[in-house]
Protein backbone atom coordinates (compact mmCIF):
# COMPACT_ATOMS: atom_id res chain seq x y z
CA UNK A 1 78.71 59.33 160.94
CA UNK A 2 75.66 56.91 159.87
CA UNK A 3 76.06 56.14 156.51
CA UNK A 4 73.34 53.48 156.27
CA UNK A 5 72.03 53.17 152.72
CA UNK A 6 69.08 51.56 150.67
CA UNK A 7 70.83 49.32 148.10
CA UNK A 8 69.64 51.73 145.28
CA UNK A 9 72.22 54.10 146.53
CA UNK A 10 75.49 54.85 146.26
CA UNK A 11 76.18 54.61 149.68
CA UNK A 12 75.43 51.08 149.45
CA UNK A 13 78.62 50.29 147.17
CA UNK A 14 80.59 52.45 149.30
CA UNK A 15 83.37 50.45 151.26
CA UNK A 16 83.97 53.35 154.31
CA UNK A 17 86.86 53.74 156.82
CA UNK A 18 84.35 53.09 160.06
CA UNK A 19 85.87 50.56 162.05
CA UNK A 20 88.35 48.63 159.42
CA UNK A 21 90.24 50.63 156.84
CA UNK A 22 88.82 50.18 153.20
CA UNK A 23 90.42 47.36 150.90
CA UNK A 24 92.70 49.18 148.15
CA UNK A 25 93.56 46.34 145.99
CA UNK A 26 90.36 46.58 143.92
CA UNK A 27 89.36 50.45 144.57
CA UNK A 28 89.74 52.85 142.00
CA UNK A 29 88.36 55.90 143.59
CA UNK A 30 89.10 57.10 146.84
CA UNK A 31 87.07 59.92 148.98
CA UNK A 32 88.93 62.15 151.30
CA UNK A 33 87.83 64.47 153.42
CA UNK A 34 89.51 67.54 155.27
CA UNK A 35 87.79 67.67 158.71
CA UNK A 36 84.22 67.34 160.35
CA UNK A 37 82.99 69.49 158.05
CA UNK A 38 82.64 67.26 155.42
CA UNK A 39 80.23 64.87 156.64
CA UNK A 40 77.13 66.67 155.27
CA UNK A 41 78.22 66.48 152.00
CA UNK A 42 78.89 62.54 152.63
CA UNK A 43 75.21 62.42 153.71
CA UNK A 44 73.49 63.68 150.27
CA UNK A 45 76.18 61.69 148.58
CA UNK A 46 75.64 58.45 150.23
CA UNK A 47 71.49 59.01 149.16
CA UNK A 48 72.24 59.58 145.69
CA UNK A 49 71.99 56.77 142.74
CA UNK A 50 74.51 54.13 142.52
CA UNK A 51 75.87 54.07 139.17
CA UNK A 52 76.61 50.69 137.08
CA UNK A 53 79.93 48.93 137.35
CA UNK A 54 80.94 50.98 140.61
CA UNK A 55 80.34 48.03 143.01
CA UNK A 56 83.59 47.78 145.03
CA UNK A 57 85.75 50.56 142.87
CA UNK A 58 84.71 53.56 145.49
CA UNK A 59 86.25 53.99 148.90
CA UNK A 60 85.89 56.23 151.48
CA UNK A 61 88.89 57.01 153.57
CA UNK A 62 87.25 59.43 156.24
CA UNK A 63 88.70 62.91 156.87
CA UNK A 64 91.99 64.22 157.18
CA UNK A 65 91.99 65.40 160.72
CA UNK A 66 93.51 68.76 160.94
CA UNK A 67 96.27 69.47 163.36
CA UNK A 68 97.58 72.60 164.73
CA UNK A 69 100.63 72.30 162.93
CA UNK A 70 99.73 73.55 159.73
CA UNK A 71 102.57 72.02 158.00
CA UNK A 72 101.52 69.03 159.39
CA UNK A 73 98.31 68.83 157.64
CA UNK A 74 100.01 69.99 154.47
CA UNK A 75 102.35 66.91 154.64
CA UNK A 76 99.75 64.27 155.36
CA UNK A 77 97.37 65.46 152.61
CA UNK A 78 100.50 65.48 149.97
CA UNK A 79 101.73 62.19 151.24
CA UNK A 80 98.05 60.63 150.81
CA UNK A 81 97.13 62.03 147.77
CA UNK A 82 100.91 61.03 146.43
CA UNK A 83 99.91 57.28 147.70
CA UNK A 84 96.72 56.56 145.95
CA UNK A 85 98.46 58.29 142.88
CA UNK A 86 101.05 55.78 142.93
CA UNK A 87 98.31 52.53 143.21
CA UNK A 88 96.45 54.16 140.35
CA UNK A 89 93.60 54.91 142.19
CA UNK A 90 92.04 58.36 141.32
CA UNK A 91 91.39 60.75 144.41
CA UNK A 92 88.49 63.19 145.41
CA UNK A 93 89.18 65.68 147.73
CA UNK A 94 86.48 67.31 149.96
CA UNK A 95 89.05 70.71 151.14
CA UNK A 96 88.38 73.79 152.81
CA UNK A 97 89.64 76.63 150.52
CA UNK A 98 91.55 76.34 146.83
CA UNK A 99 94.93 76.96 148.45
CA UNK A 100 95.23 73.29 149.58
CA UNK A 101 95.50 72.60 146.02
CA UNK A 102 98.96 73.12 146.23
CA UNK A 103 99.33 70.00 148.33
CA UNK A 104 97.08 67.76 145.94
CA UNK A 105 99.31 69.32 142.81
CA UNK A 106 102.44 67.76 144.77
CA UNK A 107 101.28 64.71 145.41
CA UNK A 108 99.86 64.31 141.85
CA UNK A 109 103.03 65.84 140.00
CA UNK A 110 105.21 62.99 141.69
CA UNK A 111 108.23 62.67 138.89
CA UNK A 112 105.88 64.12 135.63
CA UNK A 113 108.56 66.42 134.07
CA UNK A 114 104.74 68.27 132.57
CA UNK A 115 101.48 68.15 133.99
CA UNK A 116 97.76 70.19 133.72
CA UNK A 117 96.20 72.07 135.97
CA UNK A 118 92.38 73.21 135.68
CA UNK A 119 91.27 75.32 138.72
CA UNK A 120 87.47 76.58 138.29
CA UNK A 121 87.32 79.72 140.32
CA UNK A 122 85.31 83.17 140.22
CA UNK A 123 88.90 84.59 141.13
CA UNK A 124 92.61 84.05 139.79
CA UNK A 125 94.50 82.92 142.79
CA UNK A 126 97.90 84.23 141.19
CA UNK A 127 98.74 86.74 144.43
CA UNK A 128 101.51 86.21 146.43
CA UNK A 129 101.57 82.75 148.58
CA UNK A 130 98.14 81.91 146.67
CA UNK A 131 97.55 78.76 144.44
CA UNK A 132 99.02 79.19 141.59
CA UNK A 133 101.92 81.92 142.99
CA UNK A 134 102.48 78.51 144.63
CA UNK A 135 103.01 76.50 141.45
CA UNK A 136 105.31 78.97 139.86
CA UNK A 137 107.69 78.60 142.08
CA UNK A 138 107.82 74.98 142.82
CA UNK A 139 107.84 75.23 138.74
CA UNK A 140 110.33 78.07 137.66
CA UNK A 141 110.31 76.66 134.34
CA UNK A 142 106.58 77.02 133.96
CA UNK A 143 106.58 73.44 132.68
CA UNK A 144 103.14 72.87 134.21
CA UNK A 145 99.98 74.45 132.47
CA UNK A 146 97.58 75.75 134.21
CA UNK A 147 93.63 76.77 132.92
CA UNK A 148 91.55 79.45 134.84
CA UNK A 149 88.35 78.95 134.45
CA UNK A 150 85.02 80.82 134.99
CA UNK A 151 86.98 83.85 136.21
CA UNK A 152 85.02 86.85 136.98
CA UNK A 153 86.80 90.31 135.97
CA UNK A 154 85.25 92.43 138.56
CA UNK A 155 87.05 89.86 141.27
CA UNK A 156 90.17 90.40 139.40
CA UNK A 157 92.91 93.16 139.24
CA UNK A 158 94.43 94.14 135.75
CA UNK A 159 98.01 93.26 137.73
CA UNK A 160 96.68 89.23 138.27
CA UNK A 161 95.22 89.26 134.63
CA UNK A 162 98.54 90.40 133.29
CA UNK A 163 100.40 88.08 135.78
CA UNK A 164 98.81 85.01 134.48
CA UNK A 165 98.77 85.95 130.86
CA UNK A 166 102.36 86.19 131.30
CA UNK A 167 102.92 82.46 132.35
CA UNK A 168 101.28 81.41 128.97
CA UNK A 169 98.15 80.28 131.09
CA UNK A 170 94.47 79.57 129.57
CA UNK A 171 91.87 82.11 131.15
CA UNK A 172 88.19 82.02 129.88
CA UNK A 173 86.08 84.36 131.70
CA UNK A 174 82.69 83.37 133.04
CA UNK A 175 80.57 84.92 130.43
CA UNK A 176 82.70 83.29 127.46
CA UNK A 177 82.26 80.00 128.90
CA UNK A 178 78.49 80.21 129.80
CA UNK A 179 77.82 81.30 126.14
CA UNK A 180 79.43 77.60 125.40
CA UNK A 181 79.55 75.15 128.34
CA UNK A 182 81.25 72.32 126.20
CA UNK A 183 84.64 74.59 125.31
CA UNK A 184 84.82 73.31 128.81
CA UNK A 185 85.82 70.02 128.09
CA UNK A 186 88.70 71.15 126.11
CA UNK A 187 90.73 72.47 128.94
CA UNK A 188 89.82 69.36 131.25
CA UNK A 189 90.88 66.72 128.65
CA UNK A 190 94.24 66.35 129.29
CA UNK A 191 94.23 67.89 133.00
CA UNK A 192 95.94 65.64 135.31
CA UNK A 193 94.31 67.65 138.20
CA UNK A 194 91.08 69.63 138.71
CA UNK A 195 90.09 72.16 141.05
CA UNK A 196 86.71 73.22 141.73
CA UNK A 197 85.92 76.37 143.84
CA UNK A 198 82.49 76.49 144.58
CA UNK A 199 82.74 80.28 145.16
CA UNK A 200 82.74 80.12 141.48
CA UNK A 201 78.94 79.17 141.63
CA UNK A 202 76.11 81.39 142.17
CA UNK A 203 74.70 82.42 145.20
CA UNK A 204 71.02 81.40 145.06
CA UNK A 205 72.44 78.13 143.88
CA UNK A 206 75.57 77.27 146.45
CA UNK A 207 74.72 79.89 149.23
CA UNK A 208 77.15 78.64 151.99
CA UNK A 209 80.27 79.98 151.00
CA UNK A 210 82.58 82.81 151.58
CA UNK A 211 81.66 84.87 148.33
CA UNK A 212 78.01 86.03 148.56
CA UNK A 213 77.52 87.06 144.15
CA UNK A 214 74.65 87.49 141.91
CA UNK A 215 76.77 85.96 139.28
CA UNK A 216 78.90 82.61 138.97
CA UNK A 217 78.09 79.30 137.61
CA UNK A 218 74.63 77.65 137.54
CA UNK A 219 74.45 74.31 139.51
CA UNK A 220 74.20 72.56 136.27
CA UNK A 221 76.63 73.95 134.62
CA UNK A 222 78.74 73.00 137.78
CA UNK A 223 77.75 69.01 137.37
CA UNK A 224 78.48 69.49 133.55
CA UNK A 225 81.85 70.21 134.39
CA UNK A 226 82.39 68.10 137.08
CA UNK A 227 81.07 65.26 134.49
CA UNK A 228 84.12 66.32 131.68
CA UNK A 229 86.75 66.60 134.72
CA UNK A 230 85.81 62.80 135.53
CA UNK A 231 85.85 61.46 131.12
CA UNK A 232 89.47 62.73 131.47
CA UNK A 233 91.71 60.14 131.03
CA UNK A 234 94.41 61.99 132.51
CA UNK A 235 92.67 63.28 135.30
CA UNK A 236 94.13 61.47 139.25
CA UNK A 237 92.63 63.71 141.31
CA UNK A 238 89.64 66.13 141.39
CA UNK A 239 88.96 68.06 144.64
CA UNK A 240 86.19 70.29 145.87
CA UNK A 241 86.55 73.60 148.23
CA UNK A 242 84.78 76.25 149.87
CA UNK A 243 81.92 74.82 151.44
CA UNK A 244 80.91 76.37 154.77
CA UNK A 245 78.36 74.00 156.88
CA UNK A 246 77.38 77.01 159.15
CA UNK A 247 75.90 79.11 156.41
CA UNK A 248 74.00 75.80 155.27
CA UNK A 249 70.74 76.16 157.28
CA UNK A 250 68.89 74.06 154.95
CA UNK A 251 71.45 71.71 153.33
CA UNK A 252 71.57 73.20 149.69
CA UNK A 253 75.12 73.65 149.09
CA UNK A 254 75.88 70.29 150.66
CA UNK A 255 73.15 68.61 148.29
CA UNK A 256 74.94 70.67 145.57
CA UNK A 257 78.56 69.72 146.10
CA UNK A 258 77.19 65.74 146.71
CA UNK A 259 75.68 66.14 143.31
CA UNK A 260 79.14 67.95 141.37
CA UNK A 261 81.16 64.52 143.02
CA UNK A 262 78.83 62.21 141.80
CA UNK A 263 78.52 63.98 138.22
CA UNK A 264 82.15 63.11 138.23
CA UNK A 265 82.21 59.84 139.56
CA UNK A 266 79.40 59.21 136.48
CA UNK A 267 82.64 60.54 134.26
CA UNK A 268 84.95 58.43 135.35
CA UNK A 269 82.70 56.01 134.62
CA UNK A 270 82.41 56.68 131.05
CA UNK A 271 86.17 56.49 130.58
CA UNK A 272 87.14 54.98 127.15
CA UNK A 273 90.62 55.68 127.20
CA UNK A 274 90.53 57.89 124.20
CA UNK A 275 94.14 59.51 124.06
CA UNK A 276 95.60 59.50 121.01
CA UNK A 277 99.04 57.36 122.39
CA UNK A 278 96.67 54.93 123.61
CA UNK A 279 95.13 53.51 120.09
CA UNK A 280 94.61 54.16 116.48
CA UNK A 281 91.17 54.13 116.18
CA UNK A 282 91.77 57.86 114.42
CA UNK A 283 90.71 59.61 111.04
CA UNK A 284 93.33 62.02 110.36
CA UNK A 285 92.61 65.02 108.23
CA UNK A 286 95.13 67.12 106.93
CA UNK A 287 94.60 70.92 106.40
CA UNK A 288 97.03 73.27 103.53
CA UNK A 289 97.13 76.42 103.55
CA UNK A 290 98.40 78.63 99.85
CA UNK A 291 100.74 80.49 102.15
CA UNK A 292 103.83 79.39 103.35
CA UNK A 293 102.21 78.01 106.99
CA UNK A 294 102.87 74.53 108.30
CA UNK A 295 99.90 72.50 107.72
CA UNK A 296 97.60 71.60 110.23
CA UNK A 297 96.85 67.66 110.90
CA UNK A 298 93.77 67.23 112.81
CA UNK A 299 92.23 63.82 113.96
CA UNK A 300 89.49 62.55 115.04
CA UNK A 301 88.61 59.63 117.75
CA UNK A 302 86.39 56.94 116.44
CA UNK A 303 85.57 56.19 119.86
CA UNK A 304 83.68 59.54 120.99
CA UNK A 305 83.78 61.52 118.10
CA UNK A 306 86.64 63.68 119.76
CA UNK A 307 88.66 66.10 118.14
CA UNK A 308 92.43 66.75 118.53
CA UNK A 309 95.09 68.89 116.43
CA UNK A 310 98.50 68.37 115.67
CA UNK A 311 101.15 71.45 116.41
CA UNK A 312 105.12 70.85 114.93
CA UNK A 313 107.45 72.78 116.32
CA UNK A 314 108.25 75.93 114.11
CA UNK A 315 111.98 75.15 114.92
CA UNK A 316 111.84 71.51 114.47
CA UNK A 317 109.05 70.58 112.39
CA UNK A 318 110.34 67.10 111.57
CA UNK A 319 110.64 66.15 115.23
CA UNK A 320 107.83 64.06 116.18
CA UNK A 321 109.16 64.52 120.17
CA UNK A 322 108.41 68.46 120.34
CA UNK A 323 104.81 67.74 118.48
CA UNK A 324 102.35 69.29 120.61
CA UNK A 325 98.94 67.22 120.24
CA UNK A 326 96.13 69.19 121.19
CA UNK A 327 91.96 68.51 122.33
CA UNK A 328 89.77 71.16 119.84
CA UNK A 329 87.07 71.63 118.55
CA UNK A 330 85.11 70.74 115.44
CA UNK A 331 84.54 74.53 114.87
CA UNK A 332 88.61 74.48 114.78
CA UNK A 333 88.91 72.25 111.88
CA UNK A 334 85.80 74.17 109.49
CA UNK A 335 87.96 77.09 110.57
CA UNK A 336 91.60 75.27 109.03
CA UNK A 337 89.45 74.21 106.06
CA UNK A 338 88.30 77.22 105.40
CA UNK A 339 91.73 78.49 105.28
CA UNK A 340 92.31 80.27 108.31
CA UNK A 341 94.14 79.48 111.26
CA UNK A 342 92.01 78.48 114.02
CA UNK A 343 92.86 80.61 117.80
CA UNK A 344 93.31 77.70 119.03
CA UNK A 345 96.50 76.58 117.40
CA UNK A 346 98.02 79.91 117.51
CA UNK A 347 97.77 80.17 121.16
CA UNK A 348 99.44 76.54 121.34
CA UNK A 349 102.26 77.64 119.32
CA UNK A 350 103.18 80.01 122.31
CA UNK A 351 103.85 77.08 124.33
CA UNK A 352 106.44 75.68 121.85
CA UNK A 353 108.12 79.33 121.52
């Protein structure tokens, strides 16, 4: 495809596959598609802003062309995705529907004995041979975490609900996180891999895809997202499904999908490499309770004003290697001073149980 751009666009600072395969040695984000289909969405991308310190850090690697071997395609996209993983270079995937996610969570997982998933969806793909149905078995142990997001319960059976609550998964309906759009972040800190289902957004705004619904995300409430996924510092790989070109008479969805990609290239972007392993620019506070319940140590990132709480293990307090370190809020820590024990931290100590 033409991807001639002004040099106020990203397109401009985009080194493509067209004739010579991109130079890796300096990238630090590479674009994949899956198929033709993907080309609109290149378009509105290509004619959007460049962003600062991005010249020569984006590639485009073209599209995954998709054989009739289905296991074939599967292989190549877990073998790519497993590649730029190992050169450090972060990876966004342009896919066709949420259950190639499976292939992206391989080739991110590589030897991680734990790893975070975040999967925005109007639907819990928890059925049998879906997404995360998937995950659970490749991970019997349920060692990887996995966060639903922007679920919608009248696209959802009591039997999934009670299936995922079961794994110890985090599920926040649509309406919950509407009413707060940053809890968002929370989840997507430490996630080593985002999915975004654009069936999850609503219809007037993303109309070419499968699920036609009054309801769903607003498209900026899709870029905010998009924008946390890309801050993580965790984060290797975000990818992007569900768009349907044929549906797209006047380019809206493609314009809107462009936009989600580049709200999280602007994230990545604004990286500071704020985990709490990686320096000590912290203010710890420390929260007791009159009642015999381990006290909570919360601290707080000089660098972006972040928030993270510290969870000992009820069976082995004093070891620092089971200490769970968890993103919150600041509403968690008034809630700890004020004596009570923030949701939050309950539902992490289910993880250590």
């Amino acid at each position: 495809m033409d991807i001639t751009s002004s040099s106020h666009e990203l397109g401009s600072i985009v080194d493509a596959y067209i004739s010579e395969f991109p130079k890796l040695k300096q990238a630090k984000i590479a674009l994949i598609g899956y198929g033709e289909d993907c080309n609109g969405i290149r378009k509105h991308l290509y004619q959007l802003s460049k962003l600062n310190h991005t010249a020569n850090s984006i590639v485009d690697l073209g599209n995954l062309k998709a054989h009739d071997e289905e296991h074939e395609n599967q292989s190549a996209l877990y073998l790519i995705i497993e590649e730029l993983r190992n050169l450090d270079i972060t990876s966004v995937f342009i896919g066709k529907e949420i259950n190639q996610g499976f292939e992206l969570y391989r080739g991110v997982k590589g030897s991680k004995n734990q790893m975070q998933i975040s999967c925005i969806s109007s639907k819990i793909p928890v059925s049998e041979n879906q997404l995360f149905s998937k995950i659970h078995v490749d991970n019997p142990e349920n060692i990887c975490k996995i966060n639903a997001l922007a679920y919608q319960n009248h696209f959802v059976s009591p039997e999934e609900l009670a299936t995922t609550k079961s794994k110890n998964h985090s599920i926040v309906r649509l309406g919950n996180l509407k009413k707060n759009i940053e809890e968002s972040e929370l989840y997507l800190r430490n996630s080593n891999l985002v999915l975004f289902d654009i069936n999850a957004i609503q219809h007037a705004d993303a109309p070419a895809k499968e699920t036609i619904s009054p309801s769903g995300l607003t498209s900026d409430e899709a870029c905010q997202i998009a924008k946390y996924a890309g801050i993580s510092d965790y984060n290797s790989c975000f990818g992007i499904f569900g768009y349907l070109p044929r549906l797209d008479e006047r380019e809206l969805t493609a314009a809107l999908c462009a936009q989600i990609i580049w709200y999280f290239i602007s994230g990545f972007n604004s990286r500071m490499d704020d985990k709490p392993e990686s320096h000590q620019d912290f203010i710890k506070y420390r929260c007791d309770f009159n009642y015999n319940n381990t006290p909570i140590v919360f601290i707080k990132s000089k660098r972006t004003s972040r928030w993270w709480m510290k969870i000992e293990h009820p069976a082995e307090p004093n070891n620092i290697n089971l200490t769970l370190t968890v993103p919150c809020s600041y509403e968690d820590y008034q809630i700890a001073a004020d004596g009570e024990t923030p949701e939050r931290y309950l539902d992490a100590l289910q993880s250590l149980k």
